[in-house]
Protein backbone atom coordinates (compact mmCIF):
# COMPACT_ATOMS: atom_id res chain seq x y z
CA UNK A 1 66.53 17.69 126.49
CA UNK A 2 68.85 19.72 124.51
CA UNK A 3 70.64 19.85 121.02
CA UNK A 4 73.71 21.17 120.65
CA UNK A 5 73.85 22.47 117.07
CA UNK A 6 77.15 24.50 117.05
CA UNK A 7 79.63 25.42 119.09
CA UNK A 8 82.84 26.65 118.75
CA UNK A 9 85.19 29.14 120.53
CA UNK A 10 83.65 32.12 120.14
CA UNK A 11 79.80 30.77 119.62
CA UNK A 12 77.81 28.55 121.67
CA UNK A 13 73.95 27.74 120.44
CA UNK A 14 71.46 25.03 121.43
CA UNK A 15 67.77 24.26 120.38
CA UNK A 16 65.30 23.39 123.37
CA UNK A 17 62.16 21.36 122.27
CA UNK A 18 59.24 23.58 123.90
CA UNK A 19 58.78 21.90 127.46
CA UNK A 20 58.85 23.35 130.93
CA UNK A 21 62.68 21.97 131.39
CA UNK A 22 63.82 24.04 128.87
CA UNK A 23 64.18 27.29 130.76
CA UNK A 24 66.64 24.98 133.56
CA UNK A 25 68.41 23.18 131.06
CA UNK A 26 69.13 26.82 129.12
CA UNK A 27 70.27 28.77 132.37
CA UNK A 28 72.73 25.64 133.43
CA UNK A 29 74.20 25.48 129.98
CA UNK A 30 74.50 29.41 130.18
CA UNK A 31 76.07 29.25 133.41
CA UNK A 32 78.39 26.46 132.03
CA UNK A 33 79.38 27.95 128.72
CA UNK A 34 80.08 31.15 130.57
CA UNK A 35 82.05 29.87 133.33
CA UNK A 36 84.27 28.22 130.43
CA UNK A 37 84.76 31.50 128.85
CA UNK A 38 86.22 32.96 132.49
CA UNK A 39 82.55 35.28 132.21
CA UNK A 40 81.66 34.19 135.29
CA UNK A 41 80.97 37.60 136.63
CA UNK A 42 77.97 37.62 133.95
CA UNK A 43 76.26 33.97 134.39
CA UNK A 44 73.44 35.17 137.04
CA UNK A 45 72.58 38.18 135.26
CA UNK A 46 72.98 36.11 131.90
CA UNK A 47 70.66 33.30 133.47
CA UNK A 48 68.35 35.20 134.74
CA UNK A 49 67.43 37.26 131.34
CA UNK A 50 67.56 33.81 129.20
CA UNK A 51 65.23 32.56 131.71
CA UNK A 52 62.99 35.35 131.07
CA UNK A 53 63.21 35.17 127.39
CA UNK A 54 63.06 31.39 127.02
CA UNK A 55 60.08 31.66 129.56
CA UNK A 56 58.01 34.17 127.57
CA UNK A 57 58.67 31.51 124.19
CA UNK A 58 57.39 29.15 126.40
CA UNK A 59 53.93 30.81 127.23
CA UNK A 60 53.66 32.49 123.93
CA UNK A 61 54.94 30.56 121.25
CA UNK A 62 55.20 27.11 119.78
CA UNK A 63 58.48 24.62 118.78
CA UNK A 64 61.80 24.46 119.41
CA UNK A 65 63.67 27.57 121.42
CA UNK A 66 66.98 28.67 120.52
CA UNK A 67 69.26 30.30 122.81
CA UNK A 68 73.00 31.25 121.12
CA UNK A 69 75.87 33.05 123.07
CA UNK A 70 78.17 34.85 121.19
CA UNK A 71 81.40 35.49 122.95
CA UNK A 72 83.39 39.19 123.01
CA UNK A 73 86.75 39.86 121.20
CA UNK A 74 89.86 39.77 123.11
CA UNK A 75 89.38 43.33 123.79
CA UNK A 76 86.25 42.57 125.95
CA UNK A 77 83.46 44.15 124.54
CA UNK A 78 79.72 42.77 125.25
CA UNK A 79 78.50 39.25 125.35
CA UNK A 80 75.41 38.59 122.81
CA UNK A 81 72.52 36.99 123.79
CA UNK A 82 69.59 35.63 121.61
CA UNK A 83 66.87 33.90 121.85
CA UNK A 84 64.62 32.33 119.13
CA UNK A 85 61.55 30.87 118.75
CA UNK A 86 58.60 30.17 116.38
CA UNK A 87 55.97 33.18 116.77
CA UNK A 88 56.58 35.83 114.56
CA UNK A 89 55.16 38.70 116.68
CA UNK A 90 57.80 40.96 118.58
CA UNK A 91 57.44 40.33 122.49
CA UNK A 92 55.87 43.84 124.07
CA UNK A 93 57.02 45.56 127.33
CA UNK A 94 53.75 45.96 129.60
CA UNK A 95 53.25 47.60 132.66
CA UNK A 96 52.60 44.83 135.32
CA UNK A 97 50.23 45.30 138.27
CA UNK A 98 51.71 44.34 141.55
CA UNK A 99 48.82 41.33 141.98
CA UNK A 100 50.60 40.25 138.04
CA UNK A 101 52.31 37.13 138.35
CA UNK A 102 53.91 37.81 135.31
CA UNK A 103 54.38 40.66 132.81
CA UNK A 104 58.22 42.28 133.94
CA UNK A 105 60.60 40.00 131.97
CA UNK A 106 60.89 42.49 129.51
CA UNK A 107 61.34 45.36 131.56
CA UNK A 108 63.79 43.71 133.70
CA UNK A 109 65.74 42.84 130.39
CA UNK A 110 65.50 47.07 129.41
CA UNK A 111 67.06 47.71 132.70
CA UNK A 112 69.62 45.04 133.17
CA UNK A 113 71.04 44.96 129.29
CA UNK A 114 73.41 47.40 127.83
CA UNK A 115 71.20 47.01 124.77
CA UNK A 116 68.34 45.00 123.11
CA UNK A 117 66.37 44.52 120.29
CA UNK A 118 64.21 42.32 118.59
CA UNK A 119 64.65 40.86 114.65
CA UNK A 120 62.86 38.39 112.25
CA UNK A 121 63.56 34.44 111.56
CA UNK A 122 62.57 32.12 109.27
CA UNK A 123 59.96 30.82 111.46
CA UNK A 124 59.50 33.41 114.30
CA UNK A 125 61.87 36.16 115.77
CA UNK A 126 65.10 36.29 117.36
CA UNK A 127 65.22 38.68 120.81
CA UNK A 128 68.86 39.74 121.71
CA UNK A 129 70.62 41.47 124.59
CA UNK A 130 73.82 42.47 125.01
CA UNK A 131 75.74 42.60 128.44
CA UNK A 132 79.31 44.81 128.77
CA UNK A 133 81.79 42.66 129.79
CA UNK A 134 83.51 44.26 133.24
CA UNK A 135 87.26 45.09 132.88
């Protein structure tokens, strides 16, 4: 399902071929990567925004989905969050209606993240978040 393609201490990344398991198989290896990293107080918020973010690549874009953690210092600090994938076009916050089935990903990322952005890739985009790590 998945591919890791590096991991180390500090970094964990994997590439999802674009199918409907991907967004399960990404929140379980968040989880799991996070739990390692004794961040456990940050896996369901974690989850729940890569879900979001890996969903929205699913609907909009085409090919593989990237999803790369980046771990804080030993200071503590925030925990970086990205997700890739092929379209180049940045994602846009929209104001869903309450009959929307969709449409509040991106405004429950604004709300939930300390900060996030959006940058090019060679194909596509990257969209990041950042979450403080709690003292």
């Amino acid at each position: 399902m998945c591919c890791v393609t590096d991991t180390d201490d500090d970094c964990a990344e994997w590439t999802f071929p674009a199918e409907p398991g991907a967004v399960r198989a990404a929140r379980s290896l968040v989880r799991d990567r996070l739990g390692e990293w004794h961040l456990d107080s940050l896996g369901d918020i974690a989850a729940l925004l890569v879900s979001e973010l890996v969903t929205n690549a699913l609907r909009h874009a085409t090919g593989p989905i990237g999803v790369r953690l980046v771990r804080p210092g030993p200071q503590g600090g925030v925990l970086r969050v990205e997700v890739s994938d092929t379209l180049p076009d940045p994602p846009h916050v929209r104001a869903a209606r309450p009959e929307d089935e969709g449409g509040r990903g991106l405004r429950l990322l604004a709300s939930a993240a300390r900060r996030w952005g959006t940058r090019p890739a060679d194909p596509g985009k990257t969209v990041w978040f950042e979450l403080a790590v709690p003292r």
